[in-house]
C-alpha atoms as a PDB file:
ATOM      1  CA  UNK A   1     101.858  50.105  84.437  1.00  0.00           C
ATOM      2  CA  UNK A   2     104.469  52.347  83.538  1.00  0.00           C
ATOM      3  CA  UNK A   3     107.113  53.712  85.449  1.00  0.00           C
ATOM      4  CA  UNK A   4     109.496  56.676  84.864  1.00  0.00           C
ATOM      5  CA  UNK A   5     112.001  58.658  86.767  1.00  0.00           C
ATOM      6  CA  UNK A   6     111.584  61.116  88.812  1.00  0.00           C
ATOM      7  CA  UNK A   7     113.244  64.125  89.800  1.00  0.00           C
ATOM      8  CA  UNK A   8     113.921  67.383  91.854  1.00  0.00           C
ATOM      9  CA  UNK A   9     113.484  70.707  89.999  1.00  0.00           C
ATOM     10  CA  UNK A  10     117.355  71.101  90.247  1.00  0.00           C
ATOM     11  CA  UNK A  11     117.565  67.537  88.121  1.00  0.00           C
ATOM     12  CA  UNK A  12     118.503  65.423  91.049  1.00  0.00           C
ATOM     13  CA  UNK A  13     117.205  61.950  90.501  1.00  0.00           C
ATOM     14  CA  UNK A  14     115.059  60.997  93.121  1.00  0.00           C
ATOM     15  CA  UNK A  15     113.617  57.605  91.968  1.00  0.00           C
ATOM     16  CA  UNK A  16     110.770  56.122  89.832  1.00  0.00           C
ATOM     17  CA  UNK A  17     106.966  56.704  89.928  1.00  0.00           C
ATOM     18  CA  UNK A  18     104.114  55.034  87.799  1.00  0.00           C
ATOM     19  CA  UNK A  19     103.750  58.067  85.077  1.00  0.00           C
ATOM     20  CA  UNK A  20     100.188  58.669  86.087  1.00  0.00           C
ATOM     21  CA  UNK A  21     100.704  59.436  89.950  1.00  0.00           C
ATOM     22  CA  UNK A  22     103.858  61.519  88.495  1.00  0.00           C
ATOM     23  CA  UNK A  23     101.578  64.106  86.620  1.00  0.00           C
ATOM     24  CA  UNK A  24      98.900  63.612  89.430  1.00  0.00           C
ATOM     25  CA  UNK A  25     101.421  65.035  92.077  1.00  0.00           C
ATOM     26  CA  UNK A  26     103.346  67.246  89.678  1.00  0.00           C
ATOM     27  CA  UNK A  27     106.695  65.061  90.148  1.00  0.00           C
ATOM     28  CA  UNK A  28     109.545  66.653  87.322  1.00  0.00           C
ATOM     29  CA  UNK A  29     110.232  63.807  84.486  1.00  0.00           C
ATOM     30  CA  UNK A  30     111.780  63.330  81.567  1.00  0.00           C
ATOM     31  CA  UNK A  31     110.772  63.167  78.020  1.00  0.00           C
ATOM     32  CA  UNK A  32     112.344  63.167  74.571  1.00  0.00           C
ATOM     33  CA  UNK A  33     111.277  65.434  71.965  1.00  0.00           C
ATOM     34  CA  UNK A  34     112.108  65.496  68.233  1.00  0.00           C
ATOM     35  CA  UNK A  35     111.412  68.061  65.970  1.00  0.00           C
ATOM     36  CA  UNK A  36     111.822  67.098  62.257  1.00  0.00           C
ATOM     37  CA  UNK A  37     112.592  70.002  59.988  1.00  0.00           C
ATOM     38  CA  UNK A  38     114.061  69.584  55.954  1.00  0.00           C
ATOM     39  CA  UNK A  39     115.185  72.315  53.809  1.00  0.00           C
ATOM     40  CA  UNK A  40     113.401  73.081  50.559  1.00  0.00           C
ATOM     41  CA  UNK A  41     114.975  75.647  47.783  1.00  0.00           C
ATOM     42  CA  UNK A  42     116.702  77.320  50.265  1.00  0.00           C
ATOM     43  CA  UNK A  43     114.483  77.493  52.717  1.00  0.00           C
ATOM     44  CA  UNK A  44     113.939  75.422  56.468  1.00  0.00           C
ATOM     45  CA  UNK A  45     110.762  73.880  56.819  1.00  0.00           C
ATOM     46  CA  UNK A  46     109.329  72.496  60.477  1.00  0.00           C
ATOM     47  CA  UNK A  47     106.946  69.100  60.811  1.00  0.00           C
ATOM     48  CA  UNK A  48     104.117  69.316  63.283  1.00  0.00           C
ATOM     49  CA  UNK A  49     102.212  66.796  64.801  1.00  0.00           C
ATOM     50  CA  UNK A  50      98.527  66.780  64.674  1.00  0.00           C
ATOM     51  CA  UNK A  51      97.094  65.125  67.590  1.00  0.00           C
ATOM     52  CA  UNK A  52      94.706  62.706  67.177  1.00  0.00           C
ATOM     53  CA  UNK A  53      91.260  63.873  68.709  1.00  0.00           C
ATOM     54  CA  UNK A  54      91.152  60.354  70.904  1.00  0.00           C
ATOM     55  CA  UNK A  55      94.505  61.643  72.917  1.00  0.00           C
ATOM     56  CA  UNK A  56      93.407  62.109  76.649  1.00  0.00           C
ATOM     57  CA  UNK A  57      95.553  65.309  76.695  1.00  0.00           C
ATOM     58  CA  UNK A  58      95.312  68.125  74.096  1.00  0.00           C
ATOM     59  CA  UNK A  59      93.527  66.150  71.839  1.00  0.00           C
ATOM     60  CA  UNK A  60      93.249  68.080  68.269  1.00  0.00           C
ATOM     61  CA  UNK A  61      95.948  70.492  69.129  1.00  0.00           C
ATOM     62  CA  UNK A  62      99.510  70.574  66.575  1.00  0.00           C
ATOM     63  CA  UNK A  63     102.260  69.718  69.159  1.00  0.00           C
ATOM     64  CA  UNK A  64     106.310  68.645  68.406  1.00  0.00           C
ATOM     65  CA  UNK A  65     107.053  66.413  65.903  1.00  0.00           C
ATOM     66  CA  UNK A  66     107.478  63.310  67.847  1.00  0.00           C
ATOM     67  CA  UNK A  67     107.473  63.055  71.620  1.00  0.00           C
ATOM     68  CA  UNK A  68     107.253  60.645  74.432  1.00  0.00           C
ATOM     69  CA  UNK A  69     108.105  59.867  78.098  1.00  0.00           C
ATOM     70  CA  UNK A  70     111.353  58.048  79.065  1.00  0.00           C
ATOM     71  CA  UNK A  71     110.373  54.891  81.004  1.00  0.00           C
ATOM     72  CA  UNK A  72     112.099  54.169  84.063  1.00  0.00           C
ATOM     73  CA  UNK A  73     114.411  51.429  82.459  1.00  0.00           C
ATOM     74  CA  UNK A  74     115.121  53.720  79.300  1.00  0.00           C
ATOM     75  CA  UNK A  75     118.005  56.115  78.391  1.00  0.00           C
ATOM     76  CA  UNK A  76     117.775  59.362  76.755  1.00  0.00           C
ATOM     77  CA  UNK A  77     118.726  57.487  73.756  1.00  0.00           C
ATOM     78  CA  UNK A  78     115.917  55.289  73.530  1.00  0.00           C
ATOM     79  CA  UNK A  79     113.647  57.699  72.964  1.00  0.00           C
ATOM     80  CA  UNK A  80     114.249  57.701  69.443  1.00  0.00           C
ATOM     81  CA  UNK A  81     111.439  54.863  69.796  1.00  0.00           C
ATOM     82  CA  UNK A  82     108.921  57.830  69.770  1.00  0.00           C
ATOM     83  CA  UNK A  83     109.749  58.713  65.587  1.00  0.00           C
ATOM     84  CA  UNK A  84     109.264  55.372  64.328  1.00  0.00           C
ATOM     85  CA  UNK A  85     105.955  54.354  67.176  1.00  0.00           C
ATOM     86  CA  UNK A  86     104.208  57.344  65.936  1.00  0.00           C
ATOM     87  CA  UNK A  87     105.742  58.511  62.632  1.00  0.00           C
ATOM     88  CA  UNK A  88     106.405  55.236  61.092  1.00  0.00           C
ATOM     89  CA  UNK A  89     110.344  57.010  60.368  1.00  0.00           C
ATOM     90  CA  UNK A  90     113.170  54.595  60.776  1.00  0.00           C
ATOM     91  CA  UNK A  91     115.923  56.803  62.573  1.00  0.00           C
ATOM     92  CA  UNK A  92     118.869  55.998  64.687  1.00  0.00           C
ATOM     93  CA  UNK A  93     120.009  58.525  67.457  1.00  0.00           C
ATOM     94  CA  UNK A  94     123.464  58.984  65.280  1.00  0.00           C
ATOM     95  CA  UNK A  95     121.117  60.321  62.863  1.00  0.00           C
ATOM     96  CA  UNK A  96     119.963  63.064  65.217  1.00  0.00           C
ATOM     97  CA  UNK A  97     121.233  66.333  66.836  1.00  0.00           C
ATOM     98  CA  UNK A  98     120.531  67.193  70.795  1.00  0.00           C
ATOM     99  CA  UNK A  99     119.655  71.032  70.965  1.00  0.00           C
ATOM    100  CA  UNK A 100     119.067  71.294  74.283  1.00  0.00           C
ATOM    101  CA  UNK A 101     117.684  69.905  77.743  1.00  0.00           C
ATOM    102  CA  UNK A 102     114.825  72.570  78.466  1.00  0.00           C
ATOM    103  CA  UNK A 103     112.570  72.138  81.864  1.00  0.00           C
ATOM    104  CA  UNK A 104     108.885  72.962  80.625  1.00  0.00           C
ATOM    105  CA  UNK A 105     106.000  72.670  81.970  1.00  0.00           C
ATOM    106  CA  UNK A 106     101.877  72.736  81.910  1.00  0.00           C
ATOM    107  CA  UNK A 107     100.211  72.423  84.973  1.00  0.00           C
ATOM    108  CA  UNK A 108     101.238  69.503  87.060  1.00  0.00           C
ATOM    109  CA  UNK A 109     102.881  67.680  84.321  1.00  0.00           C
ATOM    110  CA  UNK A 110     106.572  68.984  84.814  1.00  0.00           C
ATOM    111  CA  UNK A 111     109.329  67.915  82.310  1.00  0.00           C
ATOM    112  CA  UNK A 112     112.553  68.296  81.684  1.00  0.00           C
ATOM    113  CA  UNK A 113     112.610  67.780  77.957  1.00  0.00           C
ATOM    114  CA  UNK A 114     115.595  66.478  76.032  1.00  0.00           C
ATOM    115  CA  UNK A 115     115.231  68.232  73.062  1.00  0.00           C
ATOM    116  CA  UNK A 116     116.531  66.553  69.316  1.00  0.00           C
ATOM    117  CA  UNK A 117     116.460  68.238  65.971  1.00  0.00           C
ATOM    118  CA  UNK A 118     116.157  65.390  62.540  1.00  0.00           C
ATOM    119  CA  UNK A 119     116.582  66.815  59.203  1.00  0.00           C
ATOM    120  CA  UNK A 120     114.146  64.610  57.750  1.00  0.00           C
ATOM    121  CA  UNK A 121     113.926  63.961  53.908  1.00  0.00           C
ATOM    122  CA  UNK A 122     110.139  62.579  53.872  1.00  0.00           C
ATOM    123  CA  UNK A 123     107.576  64.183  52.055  1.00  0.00           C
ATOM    124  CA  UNK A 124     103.873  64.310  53.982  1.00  0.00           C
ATOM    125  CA  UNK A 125     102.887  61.368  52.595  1.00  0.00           C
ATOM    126  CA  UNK A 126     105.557  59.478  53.450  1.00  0.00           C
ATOM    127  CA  UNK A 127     104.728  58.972  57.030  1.00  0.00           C
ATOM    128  CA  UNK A 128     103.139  56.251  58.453  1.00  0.00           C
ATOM    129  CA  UNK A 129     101.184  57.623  61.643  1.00  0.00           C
ATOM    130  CA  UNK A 130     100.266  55.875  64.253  1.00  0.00           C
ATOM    131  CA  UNK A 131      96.680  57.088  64.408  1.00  0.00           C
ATOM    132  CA  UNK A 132      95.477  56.816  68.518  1.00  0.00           C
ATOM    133  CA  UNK A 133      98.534  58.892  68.639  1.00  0.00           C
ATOM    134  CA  UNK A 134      98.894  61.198  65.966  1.00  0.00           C
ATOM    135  CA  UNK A 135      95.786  62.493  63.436  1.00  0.00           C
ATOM    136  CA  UNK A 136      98.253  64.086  60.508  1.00  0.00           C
ATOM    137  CA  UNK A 137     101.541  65.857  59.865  1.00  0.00           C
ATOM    138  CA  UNK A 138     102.020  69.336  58.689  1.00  0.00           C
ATOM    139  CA  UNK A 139     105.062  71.275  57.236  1.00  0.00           C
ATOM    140  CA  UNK A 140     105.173  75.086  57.899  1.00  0.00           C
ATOM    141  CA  UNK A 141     107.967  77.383  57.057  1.00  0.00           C
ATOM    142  CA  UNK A 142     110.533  77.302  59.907  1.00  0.00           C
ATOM    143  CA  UNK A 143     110.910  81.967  59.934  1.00  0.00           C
ATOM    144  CA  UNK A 144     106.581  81.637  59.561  1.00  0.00           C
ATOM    145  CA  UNK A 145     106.749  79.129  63.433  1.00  0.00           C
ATOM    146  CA  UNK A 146     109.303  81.703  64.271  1.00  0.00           C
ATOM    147  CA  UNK A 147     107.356  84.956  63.630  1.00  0.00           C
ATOM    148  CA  UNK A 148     104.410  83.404  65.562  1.00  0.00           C
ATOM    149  CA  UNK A 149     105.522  82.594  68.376  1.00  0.00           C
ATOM    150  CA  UNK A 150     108.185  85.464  68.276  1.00  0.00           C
ATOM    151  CA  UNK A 151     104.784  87.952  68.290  1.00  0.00           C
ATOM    152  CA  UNK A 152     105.075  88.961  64.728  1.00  0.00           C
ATOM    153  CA  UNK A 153     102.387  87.653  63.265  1.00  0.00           C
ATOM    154  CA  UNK A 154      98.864  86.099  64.645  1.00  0.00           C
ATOM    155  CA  UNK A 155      98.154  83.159  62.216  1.00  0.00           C
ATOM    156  CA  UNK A 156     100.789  81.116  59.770  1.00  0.00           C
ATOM    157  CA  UNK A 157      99.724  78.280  57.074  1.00  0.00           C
ATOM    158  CA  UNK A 158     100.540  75.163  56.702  1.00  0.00           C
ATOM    159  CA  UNK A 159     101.340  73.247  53.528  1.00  0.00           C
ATOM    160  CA  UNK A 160      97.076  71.186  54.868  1.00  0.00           C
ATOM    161  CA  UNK A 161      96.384  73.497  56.822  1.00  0.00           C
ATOM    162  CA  UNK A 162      95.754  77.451  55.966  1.00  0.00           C
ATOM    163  CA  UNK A 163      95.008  78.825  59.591  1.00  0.00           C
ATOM    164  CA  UNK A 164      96.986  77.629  62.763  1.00  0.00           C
ATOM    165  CA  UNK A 165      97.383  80.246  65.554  1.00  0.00           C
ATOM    166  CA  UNK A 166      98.703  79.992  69.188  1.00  0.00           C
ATOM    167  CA  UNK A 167      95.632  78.419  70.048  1.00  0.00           C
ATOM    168  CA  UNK A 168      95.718  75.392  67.376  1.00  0.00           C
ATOM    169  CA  UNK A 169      98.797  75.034  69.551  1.00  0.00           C
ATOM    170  CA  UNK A 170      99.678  72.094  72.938  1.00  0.00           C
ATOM    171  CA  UNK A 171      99.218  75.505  75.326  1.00  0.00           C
ATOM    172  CA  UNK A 172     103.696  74.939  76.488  1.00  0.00           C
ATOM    173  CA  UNK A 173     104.396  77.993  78.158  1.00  0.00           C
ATOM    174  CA  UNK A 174     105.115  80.562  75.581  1.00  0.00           C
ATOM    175  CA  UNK A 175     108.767  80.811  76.737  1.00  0.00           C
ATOM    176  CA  UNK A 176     108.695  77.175  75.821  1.00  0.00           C
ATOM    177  CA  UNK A 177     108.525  77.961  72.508  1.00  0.00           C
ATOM    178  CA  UNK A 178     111.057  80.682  72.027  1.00  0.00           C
ATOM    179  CA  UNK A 179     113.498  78.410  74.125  1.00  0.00           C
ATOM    180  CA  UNK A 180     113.244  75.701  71.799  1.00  0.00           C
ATOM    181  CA  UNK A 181     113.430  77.912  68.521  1.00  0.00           C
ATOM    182  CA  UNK A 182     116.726  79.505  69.707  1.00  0.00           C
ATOM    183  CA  UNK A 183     117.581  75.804  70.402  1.00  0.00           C
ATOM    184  CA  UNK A 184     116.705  74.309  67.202  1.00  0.00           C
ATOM    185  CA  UNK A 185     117.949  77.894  65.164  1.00  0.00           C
ATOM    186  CA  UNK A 186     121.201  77.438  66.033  1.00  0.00           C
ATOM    187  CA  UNK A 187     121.719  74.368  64.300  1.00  0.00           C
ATOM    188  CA  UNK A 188     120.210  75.709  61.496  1.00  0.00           C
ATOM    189  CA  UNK A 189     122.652  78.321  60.770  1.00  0.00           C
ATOM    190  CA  UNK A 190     125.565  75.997  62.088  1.00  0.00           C
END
């Protein structure tokens, strides 16, 4: 069974929980995110998950680059596990920037999401996906994830696939989104 930390919405820990009665009784967590992106001919690109269609939650759906829960006996840092468990990418947390520690939610299942940018150098094929976890990965253009989920456009392509809107999208909070691109943006320009 797996155990993680708990904590009050002001991010007070208030000890661990098995994960499942956590999201059953809406208990805040933690989890580490890591969004790849890689610049092409001048130009930032952004790696989504595809979600494989046997995940219990939001199977199907494109979702962050790699992300996971942070067991009760983990740090922050050890969450790097996530890229290489479902990504197959050998990365350090050295090699990584944090962008932010964002509180997001859907539902009952309350985070607070320590969020890491990678500037990865892998082309699609290069990834070795772990598949109950993870169907595919797809590169869009970083101002294209931007525009959609800034409101200025319905519908972007991928490099696979031609037609991803909101809705081919894990339903975060919309605010989610722009949080994390204002995140992730600013060390893009840095």
């Amino acid at each position: 069974m797996e155990y993680i930390r708990i904590f009050t919405e002001a991010f007070e820990y208030k000890g661990t929980m098995p994960r499942e009665q956590a999201h059953q009784q809406g208990e805040w967590h933690e989890v580490f995110h890591c969004w790849c992106v890689s610049r092409h001919e001048g130009q930032w690109f952004l790696y989504l998950q595809l979600r494989s269609p046997e995940k219990k939650d939001y199977p199907g759906l494109y979702d962050i680059t790699a992300a996971g829960h942070i067991e009760a006996d983990e740090s922050v840092r050890d969450g790097v596990r996530e890229v290489k468990e479902e990504l197959g990418l050998d990365v350090t947390y050295e090699d990584m920037k944090k962008v932010a520690l964002l509180d997001t939610w859907i539902g009952k299942d309350k985070e607070f999401a320590h969020e890491h940018m990678y500037e990865c150098t892998h082309s699609l094929t290069q990834f070795t996906l772990q598949e109950e976890e993870v169907k595919d990965v797809d590169r869009v253009l970083w101002q294209d994830f931007k525009a959609l989920w800034n409101g200025e456009t319905d519908v972007i392509s991928g490099e696979k696939e031609m037609s991803l809107t909101r809705e081919a999208f894990v339903p975060h909070e919309n605010d989610y989104y722009r949080r994390i691109i204002e995140a992730v943006e600013k060390e893009l320009i840095d």
